[in-house]
N, C-alpha and C. Protein backbone atom coordinates (compact mmCIF):
# COMPACT_ATOMS: atom_id res chain seq x y z
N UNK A 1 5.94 29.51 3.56
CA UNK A 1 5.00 28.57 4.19
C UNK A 1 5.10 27.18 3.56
N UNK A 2 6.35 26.78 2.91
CA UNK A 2 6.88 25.66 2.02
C UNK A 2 7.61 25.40 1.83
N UNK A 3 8.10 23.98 2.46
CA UNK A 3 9.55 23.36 2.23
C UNK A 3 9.10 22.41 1.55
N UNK A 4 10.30 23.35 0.36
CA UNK A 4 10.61 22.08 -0.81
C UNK A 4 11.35 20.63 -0.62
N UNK A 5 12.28 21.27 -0.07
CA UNK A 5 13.06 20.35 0.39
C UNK A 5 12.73 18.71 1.39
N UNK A 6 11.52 19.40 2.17
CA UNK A 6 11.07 18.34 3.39
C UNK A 6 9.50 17.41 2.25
N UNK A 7 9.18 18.61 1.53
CA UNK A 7 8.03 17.67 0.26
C UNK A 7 8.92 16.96 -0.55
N UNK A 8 10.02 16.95 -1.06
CA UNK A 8 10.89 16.13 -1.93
C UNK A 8 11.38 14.82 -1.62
N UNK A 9 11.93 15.15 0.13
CA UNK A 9 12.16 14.15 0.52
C UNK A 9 11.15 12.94 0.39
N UNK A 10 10.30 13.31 1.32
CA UNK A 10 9.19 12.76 1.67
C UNK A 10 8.55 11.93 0.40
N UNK A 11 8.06 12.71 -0.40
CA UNK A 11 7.58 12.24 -1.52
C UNK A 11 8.43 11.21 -2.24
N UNK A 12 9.65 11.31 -2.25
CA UNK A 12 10.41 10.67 -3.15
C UNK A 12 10.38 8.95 -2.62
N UNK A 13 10.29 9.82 -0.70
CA UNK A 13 10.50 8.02 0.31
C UNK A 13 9.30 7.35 -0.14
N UNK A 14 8.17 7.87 -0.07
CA UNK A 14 7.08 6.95 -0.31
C UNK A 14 6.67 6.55 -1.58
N UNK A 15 6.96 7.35 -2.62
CA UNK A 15 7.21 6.51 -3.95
C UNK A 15 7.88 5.35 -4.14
N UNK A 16 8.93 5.16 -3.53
CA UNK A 16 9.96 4.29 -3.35
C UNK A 16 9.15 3.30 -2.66
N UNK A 17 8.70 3.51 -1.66
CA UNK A 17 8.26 2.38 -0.43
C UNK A 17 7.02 1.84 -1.43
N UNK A 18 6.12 2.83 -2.23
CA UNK A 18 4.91 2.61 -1.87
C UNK A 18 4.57 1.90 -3.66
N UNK A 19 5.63 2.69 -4.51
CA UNK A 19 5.91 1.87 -5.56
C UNK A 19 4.92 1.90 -6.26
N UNK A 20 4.11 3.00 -7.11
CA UNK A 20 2.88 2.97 -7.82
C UNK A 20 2.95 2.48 -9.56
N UNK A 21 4.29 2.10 -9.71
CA UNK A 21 4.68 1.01 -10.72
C UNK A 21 4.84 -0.38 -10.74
N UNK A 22 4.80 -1.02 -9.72
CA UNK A 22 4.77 -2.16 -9.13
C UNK A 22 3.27 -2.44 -8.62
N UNK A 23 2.57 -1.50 -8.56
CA UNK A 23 1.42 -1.95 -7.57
C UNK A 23 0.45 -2.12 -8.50
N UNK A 24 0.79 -1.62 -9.98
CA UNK A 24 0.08 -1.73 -11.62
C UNK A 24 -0.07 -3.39 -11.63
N UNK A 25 0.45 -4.47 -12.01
CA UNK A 25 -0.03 -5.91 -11.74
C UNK A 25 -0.66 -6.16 -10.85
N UNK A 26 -0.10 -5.56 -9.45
CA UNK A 26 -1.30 -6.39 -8.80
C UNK A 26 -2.80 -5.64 -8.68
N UNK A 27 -2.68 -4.60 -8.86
CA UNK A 27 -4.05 -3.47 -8.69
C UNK A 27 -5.17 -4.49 -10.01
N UNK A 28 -4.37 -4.79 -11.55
CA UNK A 28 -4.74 -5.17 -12.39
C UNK A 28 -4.90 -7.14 -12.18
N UNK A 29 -4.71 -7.60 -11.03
CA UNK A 29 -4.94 -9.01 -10.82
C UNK A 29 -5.69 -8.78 -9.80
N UNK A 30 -6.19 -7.82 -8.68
CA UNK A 30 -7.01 -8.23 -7.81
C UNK A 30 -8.86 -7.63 -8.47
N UNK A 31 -8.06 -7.11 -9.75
CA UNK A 31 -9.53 -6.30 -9.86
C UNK A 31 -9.98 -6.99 -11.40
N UNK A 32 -9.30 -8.20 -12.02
CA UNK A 32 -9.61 -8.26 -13.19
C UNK A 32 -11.12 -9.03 -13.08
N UNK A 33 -11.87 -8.82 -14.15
CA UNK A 33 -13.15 -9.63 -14.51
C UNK A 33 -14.04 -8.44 -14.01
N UNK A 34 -13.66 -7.57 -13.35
CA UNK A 34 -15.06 -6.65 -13.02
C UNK A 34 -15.21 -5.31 -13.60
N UNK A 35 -16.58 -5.05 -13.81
CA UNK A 35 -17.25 -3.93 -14.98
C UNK A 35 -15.90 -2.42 -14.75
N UNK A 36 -15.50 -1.93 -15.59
CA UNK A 36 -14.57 -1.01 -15.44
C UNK A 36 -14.94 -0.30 -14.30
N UNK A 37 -16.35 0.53 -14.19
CA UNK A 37 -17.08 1.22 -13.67
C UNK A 37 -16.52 0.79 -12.24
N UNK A 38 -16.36 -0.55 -11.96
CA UNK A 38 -16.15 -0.80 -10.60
C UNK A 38 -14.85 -0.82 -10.18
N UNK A 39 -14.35 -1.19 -11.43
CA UNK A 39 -12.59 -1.50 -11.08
C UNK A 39 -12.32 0.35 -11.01
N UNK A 40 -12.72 1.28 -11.75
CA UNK A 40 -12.10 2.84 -11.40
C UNK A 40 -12.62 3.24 -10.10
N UNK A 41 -13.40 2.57 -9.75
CA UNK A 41 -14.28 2.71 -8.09
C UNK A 41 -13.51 2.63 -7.41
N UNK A 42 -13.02 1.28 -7.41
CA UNK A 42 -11.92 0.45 -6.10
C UNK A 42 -10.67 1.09 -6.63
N UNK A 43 -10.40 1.71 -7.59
CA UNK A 43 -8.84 2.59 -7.51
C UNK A 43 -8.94 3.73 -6.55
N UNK A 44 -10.08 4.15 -6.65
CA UNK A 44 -10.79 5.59 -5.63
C UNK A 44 -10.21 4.97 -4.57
N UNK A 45 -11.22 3.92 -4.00
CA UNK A 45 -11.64 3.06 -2.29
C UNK A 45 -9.87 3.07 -2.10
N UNK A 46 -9.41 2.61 -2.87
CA UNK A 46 -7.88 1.63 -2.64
C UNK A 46 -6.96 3.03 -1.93
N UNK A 47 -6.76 4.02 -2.95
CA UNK A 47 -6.11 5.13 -2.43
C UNK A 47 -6.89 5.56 -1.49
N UNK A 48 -8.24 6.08 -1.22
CA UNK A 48 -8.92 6.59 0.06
C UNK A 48 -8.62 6.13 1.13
N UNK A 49 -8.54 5.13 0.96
CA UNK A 49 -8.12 3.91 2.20
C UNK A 49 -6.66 4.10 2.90
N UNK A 50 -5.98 4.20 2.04
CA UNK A 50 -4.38 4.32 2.11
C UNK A 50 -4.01 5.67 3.06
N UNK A 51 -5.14 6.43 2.19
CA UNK A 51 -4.81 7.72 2.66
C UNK A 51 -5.10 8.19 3.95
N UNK A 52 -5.90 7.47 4.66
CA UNK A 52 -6.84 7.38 6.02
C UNK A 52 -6.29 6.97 6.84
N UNK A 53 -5.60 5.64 6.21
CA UNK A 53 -4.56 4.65 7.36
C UNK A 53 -3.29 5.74 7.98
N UNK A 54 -2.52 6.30 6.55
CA UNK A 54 -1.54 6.83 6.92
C UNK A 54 -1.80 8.51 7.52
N UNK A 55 -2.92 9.05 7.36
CA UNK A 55 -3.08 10.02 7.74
C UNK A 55 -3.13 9.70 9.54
N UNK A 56 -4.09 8.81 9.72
CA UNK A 56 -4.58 8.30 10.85
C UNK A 56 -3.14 7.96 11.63
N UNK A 57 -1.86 7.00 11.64
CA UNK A 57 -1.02 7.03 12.13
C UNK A 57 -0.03 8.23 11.79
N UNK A 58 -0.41 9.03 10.61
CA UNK A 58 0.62 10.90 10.80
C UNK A 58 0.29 11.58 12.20
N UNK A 59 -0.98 11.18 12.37
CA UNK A 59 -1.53 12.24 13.45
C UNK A 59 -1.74 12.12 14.75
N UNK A 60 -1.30 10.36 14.87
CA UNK A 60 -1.33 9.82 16.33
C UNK A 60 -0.99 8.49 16.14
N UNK A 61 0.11 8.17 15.35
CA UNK A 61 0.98 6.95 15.02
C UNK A 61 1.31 6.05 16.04
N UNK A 62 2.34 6.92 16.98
CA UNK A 62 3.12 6.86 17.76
C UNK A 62 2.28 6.55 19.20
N UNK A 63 1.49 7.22 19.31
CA UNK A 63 0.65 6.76 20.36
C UNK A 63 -0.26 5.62 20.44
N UNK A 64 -0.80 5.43 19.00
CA UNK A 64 -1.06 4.14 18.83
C UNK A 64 -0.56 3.00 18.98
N UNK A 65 0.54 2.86 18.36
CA UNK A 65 1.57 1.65 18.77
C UNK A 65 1.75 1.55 20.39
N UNK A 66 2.29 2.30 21.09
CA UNK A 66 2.78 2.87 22.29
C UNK A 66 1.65 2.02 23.46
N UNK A 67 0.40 2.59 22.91
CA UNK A 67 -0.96 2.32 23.40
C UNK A 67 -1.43 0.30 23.34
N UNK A 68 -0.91 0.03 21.95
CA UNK A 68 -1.50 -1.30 21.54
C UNK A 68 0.05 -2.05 22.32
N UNK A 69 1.14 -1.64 22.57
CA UNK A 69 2.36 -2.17 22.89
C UNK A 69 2.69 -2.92 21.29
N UNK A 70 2.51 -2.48 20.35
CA UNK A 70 2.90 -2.74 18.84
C UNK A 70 4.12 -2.41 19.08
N UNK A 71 5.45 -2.86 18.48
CA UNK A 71 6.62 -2.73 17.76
C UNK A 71 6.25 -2.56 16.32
N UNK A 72 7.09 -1.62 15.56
CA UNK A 72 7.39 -1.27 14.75
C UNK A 72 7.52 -3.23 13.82
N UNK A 73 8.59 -3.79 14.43
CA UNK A 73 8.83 -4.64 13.80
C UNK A 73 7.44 -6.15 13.75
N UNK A 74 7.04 -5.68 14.77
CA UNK A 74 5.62 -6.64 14.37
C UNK A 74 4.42 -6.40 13.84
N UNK A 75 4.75 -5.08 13.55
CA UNK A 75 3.95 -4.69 12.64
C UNK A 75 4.39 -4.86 11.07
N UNK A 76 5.91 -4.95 11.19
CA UNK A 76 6.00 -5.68 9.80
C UNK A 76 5.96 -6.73 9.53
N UNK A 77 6.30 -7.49 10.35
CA UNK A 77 5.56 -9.23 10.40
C UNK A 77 4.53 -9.75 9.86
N UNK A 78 3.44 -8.64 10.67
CA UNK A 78 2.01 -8.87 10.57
C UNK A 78 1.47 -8.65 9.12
N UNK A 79 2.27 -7.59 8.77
CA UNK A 79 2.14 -7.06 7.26
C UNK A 79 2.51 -7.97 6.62
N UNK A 80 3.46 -8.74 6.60
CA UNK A 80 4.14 -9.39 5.29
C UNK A 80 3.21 -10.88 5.34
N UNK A 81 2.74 -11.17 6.50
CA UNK A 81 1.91 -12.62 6.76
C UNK A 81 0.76 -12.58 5.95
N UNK A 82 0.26 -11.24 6.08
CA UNK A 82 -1.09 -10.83 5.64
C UNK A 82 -0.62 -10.48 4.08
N UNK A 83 0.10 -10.21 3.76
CA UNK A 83 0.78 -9.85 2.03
C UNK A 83 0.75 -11.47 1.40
N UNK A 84 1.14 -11.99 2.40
CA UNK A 84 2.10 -13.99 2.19
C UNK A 84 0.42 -14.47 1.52
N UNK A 85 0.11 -14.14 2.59
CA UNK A 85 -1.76 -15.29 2.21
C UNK A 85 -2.45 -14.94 0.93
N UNK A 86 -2.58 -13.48 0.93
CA UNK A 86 -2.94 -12.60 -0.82
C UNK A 86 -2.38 -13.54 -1.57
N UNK A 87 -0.65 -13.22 -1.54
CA UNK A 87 0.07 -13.79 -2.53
C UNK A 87 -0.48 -15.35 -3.02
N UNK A 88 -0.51 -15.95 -2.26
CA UNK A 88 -0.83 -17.46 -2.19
C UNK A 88 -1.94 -17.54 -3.19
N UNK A 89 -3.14 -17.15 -2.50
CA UNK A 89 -4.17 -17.19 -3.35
C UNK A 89 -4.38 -16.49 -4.67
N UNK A 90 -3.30 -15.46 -5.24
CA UNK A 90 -3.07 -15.81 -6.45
C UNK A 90 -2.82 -16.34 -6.79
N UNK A 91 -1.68 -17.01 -6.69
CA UNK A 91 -1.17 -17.89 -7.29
C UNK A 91 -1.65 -19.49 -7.76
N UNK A 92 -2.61 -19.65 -6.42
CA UNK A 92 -3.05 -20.71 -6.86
C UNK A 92 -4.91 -20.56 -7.32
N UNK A 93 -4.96 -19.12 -7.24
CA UNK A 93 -6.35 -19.01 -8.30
C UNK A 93 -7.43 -18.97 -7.21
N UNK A 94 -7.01 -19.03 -5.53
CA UNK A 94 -8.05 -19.55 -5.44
C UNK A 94 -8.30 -17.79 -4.66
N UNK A 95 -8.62 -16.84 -4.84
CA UNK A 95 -8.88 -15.76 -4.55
C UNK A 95 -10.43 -14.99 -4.33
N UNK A 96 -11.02 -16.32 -5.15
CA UNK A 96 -12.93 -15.34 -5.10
C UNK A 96 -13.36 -15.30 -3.75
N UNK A 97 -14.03 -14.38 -3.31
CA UNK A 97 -14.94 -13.89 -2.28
C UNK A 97 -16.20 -13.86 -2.77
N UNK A 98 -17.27 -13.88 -1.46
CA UNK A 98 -18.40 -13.65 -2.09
C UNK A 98 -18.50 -12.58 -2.50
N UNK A 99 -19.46 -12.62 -3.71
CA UNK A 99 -19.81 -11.03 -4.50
C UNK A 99 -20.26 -10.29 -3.86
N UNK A 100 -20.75 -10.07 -2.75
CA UNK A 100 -21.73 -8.93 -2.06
C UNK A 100 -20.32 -8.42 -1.28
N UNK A 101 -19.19 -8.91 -1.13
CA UNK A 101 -17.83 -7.80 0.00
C UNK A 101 -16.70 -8.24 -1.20
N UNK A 102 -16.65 -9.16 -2.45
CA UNK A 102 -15.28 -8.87 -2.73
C UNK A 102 -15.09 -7.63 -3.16
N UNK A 103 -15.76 -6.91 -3.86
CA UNK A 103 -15.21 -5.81 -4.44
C UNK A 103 -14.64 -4.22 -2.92
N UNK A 104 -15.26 -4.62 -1.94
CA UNK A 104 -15.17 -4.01 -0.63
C UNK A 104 -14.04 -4.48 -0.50
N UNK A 105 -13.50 -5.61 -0.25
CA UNK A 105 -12.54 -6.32 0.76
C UNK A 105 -11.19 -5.79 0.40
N UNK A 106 -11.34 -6.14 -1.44
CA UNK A 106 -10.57 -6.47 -1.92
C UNK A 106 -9.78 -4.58 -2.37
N UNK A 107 -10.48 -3.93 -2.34
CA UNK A 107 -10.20 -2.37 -2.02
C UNK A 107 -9.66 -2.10 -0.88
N UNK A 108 -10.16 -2.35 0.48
CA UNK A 108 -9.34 -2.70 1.73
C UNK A 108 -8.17 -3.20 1.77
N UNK A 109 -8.49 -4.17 1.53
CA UNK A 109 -7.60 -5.22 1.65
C UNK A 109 -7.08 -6.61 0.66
N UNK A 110 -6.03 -6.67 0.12
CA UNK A 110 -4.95 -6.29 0.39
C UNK A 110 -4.39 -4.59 0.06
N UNK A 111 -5.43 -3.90 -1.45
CA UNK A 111 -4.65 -2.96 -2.12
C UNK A 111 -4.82 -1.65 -1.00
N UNK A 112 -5.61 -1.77 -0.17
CA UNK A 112 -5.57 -0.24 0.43
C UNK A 112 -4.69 -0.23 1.75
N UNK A 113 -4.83 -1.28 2.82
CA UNK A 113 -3.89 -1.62 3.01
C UNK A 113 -3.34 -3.52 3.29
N UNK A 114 -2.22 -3.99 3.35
CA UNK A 114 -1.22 -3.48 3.68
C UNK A 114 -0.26 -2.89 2.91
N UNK A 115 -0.85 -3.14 1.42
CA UNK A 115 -0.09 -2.49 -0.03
C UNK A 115 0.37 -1.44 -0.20
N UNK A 116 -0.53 -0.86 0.36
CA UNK A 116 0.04 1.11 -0.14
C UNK A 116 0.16 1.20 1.16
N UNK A 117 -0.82 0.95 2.09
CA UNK A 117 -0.66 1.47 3.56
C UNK A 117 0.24 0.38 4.32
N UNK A 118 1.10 0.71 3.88
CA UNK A 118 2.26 -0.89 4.70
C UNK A 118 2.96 -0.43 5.85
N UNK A 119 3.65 -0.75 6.15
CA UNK A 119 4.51 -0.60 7.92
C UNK A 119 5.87 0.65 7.38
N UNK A 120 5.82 0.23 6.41
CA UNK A 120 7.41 1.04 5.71
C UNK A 120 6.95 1.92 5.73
N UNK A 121 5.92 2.66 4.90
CA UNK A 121 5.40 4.01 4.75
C UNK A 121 4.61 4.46 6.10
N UNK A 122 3.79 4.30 6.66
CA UNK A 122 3.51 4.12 8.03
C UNK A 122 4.77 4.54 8.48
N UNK A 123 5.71 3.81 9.32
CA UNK A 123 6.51 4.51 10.15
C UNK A 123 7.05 5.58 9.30
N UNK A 124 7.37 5.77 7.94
CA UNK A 124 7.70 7.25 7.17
C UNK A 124 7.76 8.24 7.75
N UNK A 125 5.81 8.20 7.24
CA UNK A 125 5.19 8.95 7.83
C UNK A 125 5.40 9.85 9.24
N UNK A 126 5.37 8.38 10.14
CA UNK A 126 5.38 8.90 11.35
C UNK A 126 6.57 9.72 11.53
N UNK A 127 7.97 9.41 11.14
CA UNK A 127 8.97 10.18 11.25
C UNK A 127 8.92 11.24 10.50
N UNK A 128 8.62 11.62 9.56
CA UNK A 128 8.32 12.90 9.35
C UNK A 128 7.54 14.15 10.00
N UNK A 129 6.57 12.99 10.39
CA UNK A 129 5.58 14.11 11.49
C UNK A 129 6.20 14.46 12.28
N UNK A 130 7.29 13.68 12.90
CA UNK A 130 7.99 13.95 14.16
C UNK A 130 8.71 14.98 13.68
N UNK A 131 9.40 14.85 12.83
CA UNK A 131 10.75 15.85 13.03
C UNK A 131 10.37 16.98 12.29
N UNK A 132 8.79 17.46 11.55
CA UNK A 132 8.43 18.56 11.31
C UNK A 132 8.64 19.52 11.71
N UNK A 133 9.27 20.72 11.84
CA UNK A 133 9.13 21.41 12.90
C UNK A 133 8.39 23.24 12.34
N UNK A 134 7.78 23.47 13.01
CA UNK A 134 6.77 24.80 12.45
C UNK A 134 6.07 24.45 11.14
N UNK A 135 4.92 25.62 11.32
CA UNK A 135 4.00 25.15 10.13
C UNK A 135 3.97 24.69 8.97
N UNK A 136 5.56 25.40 8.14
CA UNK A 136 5.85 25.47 7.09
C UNK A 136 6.58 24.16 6.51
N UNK A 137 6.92 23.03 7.51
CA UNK A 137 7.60 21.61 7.27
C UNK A 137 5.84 20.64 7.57
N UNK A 138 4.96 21.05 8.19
CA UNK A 138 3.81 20.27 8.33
C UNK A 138 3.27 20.55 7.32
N UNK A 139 3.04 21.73 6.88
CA UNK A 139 1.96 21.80 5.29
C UNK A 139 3.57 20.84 4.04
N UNK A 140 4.42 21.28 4.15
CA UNK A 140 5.14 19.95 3.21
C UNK A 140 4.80 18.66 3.41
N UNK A 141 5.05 18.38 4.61
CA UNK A 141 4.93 16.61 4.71
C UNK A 141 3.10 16.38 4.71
N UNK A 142 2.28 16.70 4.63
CA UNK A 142 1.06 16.58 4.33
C UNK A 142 0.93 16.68 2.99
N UNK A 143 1.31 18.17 2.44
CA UNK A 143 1.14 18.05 0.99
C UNK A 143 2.13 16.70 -0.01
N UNK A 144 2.95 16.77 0.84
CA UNK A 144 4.01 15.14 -0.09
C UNK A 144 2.83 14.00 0.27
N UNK A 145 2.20 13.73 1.05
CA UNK A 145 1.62 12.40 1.53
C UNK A 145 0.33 12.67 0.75
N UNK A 146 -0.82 13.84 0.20
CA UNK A 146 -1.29 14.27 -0.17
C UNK A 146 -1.08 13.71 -2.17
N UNK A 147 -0.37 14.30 -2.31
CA UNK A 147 0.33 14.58 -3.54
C UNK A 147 0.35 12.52 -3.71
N UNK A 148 1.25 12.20 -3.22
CA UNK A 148 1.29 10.51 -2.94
C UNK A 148 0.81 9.71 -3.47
N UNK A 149 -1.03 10.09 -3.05
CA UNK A 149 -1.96 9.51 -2.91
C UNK A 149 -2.65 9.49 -4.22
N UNK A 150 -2.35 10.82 -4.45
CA UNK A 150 -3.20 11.48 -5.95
C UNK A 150 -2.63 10.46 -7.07
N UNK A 151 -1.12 10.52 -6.83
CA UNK A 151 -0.23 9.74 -7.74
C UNK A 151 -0.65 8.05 -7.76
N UNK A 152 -0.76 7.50 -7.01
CA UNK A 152 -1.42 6.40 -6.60
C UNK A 152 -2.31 5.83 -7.35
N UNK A 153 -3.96 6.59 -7.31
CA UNK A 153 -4.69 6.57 -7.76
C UNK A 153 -4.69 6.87 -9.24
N UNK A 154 -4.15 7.74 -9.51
CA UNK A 154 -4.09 7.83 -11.25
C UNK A 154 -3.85 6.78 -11.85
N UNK A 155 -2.59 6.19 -10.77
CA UNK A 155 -1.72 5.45 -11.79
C UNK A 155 -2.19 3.73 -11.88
N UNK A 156 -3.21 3.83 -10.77
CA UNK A 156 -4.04 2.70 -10.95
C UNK A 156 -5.56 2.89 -11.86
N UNK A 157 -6.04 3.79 -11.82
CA UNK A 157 -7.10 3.93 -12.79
C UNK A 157 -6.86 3.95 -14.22
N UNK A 158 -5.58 4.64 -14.08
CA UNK A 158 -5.17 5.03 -15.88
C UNK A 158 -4.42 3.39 -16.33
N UNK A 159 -4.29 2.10 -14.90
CA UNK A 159 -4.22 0.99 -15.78
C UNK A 159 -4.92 0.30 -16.17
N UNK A 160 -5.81 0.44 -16.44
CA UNK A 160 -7.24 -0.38 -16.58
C UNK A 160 -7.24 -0.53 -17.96
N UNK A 161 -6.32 0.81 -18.62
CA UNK A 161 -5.75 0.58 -19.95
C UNK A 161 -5.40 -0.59 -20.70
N UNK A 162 -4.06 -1.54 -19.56
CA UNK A 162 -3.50 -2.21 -20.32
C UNK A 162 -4.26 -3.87 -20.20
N UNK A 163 -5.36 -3.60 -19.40
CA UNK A 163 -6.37 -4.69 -19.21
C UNK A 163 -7.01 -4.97 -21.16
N UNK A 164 -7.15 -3.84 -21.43
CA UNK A 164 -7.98 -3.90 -22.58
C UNK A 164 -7.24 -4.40 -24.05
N UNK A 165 -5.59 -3.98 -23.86
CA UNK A 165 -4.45 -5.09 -24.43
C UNK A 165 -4.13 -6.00 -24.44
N UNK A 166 -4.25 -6.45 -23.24
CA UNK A 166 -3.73 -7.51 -23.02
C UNK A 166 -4.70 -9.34 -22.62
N UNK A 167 -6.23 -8.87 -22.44
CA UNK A 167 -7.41 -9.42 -22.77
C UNK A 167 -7.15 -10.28 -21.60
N UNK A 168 -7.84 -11.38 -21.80
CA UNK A 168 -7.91 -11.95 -20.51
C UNK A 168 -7.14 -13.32 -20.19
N UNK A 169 -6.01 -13.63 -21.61
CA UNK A 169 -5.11 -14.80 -21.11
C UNK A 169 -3.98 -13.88 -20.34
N UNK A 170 -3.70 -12.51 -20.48
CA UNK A 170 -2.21 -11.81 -20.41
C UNK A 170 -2.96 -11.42 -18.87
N UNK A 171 -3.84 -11.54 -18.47
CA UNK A 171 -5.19 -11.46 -16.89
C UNK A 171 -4.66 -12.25 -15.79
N UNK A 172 -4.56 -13.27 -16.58
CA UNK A 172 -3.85 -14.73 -15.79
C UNK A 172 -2.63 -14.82 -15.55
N UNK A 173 -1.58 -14.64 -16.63
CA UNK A 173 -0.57 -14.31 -16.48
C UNK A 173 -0.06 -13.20 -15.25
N UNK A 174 -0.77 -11.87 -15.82
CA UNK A 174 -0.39 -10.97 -14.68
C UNK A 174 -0.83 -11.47 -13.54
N UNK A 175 -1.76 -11.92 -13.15
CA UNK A 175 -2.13 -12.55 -12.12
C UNK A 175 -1.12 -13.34 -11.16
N UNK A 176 -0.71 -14.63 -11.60
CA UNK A 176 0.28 -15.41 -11.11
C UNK A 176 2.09 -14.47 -11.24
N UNK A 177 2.23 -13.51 -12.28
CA UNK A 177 3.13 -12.60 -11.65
C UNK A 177 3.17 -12.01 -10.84
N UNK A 178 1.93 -11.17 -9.98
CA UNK A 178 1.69 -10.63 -9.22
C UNK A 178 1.61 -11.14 -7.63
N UNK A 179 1.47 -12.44 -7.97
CA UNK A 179 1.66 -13.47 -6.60
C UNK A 179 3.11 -13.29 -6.22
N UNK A 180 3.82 -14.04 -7.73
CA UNK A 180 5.42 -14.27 -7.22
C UNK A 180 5.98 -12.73 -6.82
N UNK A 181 5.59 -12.22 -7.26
CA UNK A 181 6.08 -10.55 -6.70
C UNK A 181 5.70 -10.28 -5.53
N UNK A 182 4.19 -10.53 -5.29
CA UNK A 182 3.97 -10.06 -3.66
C UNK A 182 4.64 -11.24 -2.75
N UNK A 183 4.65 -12.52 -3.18
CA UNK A 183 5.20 -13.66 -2.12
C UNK A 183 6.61 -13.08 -1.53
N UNK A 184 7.07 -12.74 -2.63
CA UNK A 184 8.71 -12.39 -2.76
C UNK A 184 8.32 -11.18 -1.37
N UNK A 185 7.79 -9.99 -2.17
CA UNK A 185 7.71 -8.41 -1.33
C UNK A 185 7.36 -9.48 0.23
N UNK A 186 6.40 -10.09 0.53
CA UNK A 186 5.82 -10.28 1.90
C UNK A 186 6.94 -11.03 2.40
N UNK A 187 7.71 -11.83 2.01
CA UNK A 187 9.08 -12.49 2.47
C UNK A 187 10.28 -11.57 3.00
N UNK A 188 9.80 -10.52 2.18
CA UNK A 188 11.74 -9.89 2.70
C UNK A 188 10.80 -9.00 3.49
N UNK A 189 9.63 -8.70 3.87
CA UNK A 189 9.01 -7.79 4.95
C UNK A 189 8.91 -8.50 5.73
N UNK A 190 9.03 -9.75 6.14
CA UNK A 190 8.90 -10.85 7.50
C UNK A 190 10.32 -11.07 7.91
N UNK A 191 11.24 -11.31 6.75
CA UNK A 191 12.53 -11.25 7.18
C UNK A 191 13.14 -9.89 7.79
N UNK A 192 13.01 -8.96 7.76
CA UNK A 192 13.50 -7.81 8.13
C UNK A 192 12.80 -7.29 9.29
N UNK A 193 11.35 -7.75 9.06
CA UNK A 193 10.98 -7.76 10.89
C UNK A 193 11.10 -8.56 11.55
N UNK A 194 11.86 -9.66 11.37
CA UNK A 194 12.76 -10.77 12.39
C UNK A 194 14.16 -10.11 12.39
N UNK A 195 14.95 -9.57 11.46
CA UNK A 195 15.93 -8.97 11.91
C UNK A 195 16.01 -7.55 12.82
N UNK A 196 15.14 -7.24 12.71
CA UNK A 196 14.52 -6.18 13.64
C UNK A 196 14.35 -6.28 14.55
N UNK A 197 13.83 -7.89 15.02
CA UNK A 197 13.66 -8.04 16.51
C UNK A 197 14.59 -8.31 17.32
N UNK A 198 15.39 -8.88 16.01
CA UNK A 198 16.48 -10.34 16.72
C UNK A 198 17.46 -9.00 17.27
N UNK A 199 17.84 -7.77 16.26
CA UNK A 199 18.81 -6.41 16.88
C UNK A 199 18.02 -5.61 18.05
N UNK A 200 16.92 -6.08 18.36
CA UNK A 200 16.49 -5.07 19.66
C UNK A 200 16.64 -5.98 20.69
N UNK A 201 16.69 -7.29 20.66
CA UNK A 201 16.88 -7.82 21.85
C UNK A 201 18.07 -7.57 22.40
């Protein structure tokens, strides 16, 4: 009732895509200055979130798009535009929200999705669901996306660690690294959904 093989895959793609070593700066720049209590909160919200999006297109992806007339590739567009603006406003500091939704938003959005829940993992997903075939490849690719998530979340709560090393000039720093990293990530996700379009025409 378990393929190893179809959980390995799987798991291995969205590690890759979804990158829970990379997502350590920015998880630790969108959440710095707030009471731990809240920042291990929004590691919860951030993965819950992720996990909802992509569950939500595992289980009717395809029809969604189909339905909205979404492309695949403008949905990575849309992603990387919406990654581009985050980025920005690190970089140039100017990132506060009001206090009564940043700590909401900022769990949403950017880290829940388009970060973890991005277009790459999203369509994954969806192709896995597709080519599941009998029970025993659906309880894998659930338990890999499952499993994912868990990984996700740890690995953002258990950094809250290096907040307490690194105090609050190495805050700033990570901060404006975390821009040039996402500017960069949201660039080659806009470029590749223009090359995406430009090969379907």
């Amino acid at each position: 009732m378990f393929d190893t093989a179809v959980f390995g895959s799987l798991f291995l793609t969205l590690f890759v895509i979804m990158d829970p070593p990379g997502i350590t700066p920015i998880f630790l720049a969108l959440t710095s200055g707030r009471p731990v209590k809240v920042q291990r909160r929004m590691a919860g919200q951030a993965a819950t979130v992720a996990f909802g999006v992509i569950a939500v297109f595992g289980v009717a992806g395809q029809q969604i798009l189909d339905y909205l007339h979404v492309s695949v590739p403008a949905l990575m567009i849309a992603g990387g535009l919406l990654l581009l603006l985050i980025a920005l406003a690190l970089l140039t500091g100017k990132n506060d929200e009001p206090t009564q939704t940043k700590d909401v938003n900022v769990a949403l959005v950017p880290l829940g999705m388009p970060l973890l829940a991005g277009p790459g993992a999203i369509v994954s997903v969806i192709l896995a669901v597709q080519h599941a075939k009998g029970v025993a490849d659906q309880i894998s690719v659930w338990a890999a996306i499952v499993a994912m998530h868990i990984v996700l979340w740890l690995t953002m709560r258990y950094s809250l660690l290096i907040i307490r090393v690194i105090k609050e000039g190495g805050v700033v720093l990570v901060t404006r690294l975390a821009g040039m990293m996402l500017s960069a990530l949201a660039v080659q996700q806009i470029i590749n959904g223009v090359i995406q379009v430009i090969h379907n025409a």
